[in-house]
Protein backbone atom coordinates (compact mmCIF):
# COMPACT_ATOMS: atom_id res chain seq x y z
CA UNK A 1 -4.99 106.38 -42.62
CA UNK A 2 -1.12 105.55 -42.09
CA UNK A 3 0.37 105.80 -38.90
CA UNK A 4 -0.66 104.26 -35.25
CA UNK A 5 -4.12 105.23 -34.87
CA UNK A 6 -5.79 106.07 -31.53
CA UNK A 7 -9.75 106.01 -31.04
CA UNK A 8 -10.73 108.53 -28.79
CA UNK A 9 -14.40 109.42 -27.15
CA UNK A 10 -13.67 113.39 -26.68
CA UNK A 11 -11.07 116.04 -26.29
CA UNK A 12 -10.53 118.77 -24.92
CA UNK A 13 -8.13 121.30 -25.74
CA UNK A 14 -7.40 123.24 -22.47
CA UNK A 15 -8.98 122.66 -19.25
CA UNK A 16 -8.58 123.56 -15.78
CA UNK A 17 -10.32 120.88 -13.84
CA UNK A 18 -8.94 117.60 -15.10
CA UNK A 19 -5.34 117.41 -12.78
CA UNK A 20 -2.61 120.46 -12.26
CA UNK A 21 -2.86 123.42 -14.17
CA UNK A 22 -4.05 124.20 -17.57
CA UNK A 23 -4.16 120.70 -19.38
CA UNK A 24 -4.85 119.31 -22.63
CA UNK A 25 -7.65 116.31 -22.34
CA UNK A 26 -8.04 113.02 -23.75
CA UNK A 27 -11.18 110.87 -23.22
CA UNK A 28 -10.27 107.81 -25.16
CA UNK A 29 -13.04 104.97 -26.46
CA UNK A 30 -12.84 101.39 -24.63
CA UNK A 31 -13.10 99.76 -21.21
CA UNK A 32 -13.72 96.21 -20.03
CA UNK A 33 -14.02 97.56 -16.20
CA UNK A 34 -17.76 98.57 -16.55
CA UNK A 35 -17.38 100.30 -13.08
CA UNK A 36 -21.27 100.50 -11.30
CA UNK A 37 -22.13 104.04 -11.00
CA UNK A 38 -19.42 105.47 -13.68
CA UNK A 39 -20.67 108.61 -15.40
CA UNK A 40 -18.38 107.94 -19.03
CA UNK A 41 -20.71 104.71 -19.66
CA UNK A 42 -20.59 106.20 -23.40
CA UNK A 43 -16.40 105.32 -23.19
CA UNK A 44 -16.77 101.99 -22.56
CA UNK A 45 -18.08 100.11 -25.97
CA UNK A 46 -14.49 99.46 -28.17
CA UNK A 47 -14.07 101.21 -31.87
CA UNK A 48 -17.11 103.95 -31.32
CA UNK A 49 -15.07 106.69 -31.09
CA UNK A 50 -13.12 109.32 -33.39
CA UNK A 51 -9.50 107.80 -34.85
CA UNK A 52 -6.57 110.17 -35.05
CA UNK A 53 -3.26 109.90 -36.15
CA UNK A 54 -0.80 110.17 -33.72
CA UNK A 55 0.95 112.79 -35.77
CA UNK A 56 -1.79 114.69 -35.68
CA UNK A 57 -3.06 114.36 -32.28
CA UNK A 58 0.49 115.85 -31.23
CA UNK A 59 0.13 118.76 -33.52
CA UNK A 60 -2.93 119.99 -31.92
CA UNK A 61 -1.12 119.40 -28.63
CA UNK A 62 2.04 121.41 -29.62
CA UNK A 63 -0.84 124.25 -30.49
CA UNK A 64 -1.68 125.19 -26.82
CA UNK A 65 0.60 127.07 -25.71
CA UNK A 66 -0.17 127.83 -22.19
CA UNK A 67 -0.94 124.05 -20.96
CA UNK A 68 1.48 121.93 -18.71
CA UNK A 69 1.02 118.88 -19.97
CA UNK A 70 -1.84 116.27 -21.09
CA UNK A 71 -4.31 114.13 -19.33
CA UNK A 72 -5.95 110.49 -20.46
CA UNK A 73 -8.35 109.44 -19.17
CA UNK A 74 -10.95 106.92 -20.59
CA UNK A 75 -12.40 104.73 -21.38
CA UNK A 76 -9.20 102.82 -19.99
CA UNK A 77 -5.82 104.18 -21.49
CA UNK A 78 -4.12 101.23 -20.98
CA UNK A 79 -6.18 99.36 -23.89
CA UNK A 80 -4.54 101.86 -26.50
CA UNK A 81 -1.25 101.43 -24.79
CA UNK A 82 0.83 101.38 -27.38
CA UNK A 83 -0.68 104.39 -29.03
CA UNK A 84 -0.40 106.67 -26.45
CA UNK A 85 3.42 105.23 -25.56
CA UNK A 86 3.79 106.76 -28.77
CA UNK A 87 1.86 109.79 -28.39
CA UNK A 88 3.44 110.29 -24.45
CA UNK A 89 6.86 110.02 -25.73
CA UNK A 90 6.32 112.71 -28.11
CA UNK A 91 4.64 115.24 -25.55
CA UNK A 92 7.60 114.71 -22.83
CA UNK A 93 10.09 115.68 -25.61
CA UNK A 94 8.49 119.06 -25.21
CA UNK A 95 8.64 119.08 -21.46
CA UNK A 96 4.77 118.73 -21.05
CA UNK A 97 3.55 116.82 -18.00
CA UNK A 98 1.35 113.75 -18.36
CA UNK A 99 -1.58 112.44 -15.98
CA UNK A 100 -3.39 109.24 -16.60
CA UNK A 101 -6.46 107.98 -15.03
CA UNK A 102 -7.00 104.12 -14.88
CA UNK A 103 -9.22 101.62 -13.39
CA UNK A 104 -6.33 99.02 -12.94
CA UNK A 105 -4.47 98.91 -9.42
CA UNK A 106 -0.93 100.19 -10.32
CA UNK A 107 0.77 96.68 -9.44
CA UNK A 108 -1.46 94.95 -11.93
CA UNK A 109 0.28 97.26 -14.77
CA UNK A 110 3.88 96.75 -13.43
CA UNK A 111 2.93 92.29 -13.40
CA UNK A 112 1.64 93.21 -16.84
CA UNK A 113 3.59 91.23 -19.66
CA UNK A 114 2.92 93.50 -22.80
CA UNK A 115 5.47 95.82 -23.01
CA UNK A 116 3.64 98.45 -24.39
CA UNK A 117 1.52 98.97 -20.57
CA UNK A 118 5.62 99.29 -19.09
CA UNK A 119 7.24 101.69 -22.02
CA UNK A 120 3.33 104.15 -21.23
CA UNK A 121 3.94 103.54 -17.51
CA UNK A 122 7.40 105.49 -17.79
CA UNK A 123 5.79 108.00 -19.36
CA UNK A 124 2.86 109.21 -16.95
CA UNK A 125 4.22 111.48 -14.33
CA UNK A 126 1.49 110.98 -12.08
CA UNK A 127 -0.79 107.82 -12.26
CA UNK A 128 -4.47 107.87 -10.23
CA UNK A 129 -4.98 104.30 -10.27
CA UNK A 130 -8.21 102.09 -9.24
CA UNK A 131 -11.76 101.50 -10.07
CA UNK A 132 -14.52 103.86 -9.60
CA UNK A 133 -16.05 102.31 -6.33
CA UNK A 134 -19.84 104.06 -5.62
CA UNK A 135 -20.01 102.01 -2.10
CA UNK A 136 -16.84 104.51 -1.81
CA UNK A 137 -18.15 107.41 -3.26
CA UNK A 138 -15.83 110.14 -1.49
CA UNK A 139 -15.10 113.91 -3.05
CA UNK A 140 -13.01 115.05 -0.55
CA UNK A 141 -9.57 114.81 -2.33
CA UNK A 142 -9.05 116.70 -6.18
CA UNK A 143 -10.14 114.93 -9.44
CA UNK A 144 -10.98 111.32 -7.81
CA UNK A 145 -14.52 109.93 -6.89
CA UNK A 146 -14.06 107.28 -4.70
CA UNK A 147 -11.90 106.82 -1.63
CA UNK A 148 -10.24 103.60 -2.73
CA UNK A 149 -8.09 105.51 -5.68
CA UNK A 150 -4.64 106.64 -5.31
CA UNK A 151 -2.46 109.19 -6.52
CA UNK A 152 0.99 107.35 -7.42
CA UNK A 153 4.05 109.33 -8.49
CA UNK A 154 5.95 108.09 -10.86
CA UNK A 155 8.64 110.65 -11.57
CA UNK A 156 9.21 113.64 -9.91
CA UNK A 157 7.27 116.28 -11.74
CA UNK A 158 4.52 116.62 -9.03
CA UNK A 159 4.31 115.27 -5.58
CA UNK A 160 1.66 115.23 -2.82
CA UNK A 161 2.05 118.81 -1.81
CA UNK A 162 1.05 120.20 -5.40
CA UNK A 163 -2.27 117.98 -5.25
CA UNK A 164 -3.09 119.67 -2.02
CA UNK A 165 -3.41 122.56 -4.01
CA UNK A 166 -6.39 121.65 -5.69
CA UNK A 167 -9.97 121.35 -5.10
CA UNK A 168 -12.68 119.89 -7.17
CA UNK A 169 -14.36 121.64 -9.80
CA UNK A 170 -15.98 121.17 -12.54
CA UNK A 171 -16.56 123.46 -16.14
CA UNK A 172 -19.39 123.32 -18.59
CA UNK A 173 -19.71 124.09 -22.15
CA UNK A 174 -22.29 124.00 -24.70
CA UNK A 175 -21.91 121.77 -27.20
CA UNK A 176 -22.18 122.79 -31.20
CA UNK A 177 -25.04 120.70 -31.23
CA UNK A 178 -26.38 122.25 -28.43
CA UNK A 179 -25.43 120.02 -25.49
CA UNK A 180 -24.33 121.10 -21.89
CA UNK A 181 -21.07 119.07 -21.34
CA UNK A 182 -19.56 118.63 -17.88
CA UNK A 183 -16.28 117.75 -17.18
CA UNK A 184 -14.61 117.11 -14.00
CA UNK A 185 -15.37 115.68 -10.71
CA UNK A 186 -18.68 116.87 -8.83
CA UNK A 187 -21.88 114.70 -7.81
CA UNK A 188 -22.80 114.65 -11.41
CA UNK A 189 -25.57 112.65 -10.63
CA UNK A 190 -27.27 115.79 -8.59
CA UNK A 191 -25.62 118.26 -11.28
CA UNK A 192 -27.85 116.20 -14.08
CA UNK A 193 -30.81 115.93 -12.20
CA UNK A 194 -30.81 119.62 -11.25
CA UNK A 195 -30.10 120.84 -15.18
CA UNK A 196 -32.33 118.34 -16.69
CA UNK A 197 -34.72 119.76 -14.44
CA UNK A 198 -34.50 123.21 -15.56
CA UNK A 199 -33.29 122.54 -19.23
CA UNK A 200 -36.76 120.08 -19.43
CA UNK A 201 -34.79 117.41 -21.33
CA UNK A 202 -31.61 115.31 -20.68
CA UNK A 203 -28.97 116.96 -23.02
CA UNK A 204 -26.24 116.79 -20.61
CA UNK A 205 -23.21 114.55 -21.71
């Protein structure tokens, strides 16, 4: 392959559950935070996932038609930073929105030195910063799990009124290889014991 290169853990192309509106998702593959309790242990181990060409990526992006904008979540974005400043730029050139999820505090990316974390940070329109926390555990506010994560705007594309809109949900698909996939933010640990239950096997991802 030629071209910046981003390895991702999943996508998927329009979803409803994963920040405002219709959005296209990006799980990507890598995290040093190893949150206790997190439910994308399967992100965290570097190189595992899928590479795709930034090119590319975009092109499937430009394809859905009826999204607002993209969401990253991880894995930890902010280890591909560069990559998906690249991608990011691309996306807002076609007026598309962009949410990112991270388990870094927001002033430990603006004290960052690489420029690559600063040139993605002016890209994300709205950031939901902070580690997964299950002392915290707290489902009371849209697409976060613990209390101790914020929503920080960092251009005015949404604000705290549009969140308020929202309400947790999650979706499920079946997998081509036949496994139930949840995305979104629920009690997954009471979602998986309750389908593994009834399914007689753990093929929930």
């Amino acid at each position: 392959m030629t071209g910046k290169i981003l390895n991702v853990y999943k996508i998927i192309k329009t979803t409803e559950v994963e920040g405002p509106g219709k959005r296209f998702c990006i799980w990507v593959q890598g995290c040093k935070k190893h949150c206790k309790g997190c439910f994308a242990t399967q992100t965290w181990e570097f190189g595992k996932g899928t590479d795709y060409l930034i090119d590319k990526l975009f092109t499937q992006i430009e394809k859905e038609p009826e999204i607002e904008g993209i969401t990253l979540l991880g894995g930890e974005p902010f280890e591909q930073a560069q990559s998906l400043f690249e991608l990011t730029s691309k996306v807002k050139q076609i007026g598309l929105s962009v949410v990112c999820f991270t388990g870094y505090k927001f002033e430990e990316l603006e004290k960052s030195k690489k420029t690559a974390i600063s040139k993605l940070l002016k890209n994300i329109d709205l950031l939901i910063d902070g580690e997964f926390k299950q002392e915290n555990f707290d489902l009371s506010r849209p697409w976060v799990g613990s209390s101790n994560q914020r929503y920080i705007f960092l251009s005015d594309f949404y604000n705290i009124e549009d969140i308020k809109k929202y309400h947790n949900k999650i979706e499920m698909r079946i997998s081509q290889d036949g496994k139930l996939e949840i995305n979104g933010m629920g009690d997954f640990k009471q979602i998986q014991e309750k389908f593994c239950l009834q399914l007689g096997k753990n093929n929930i991802e």
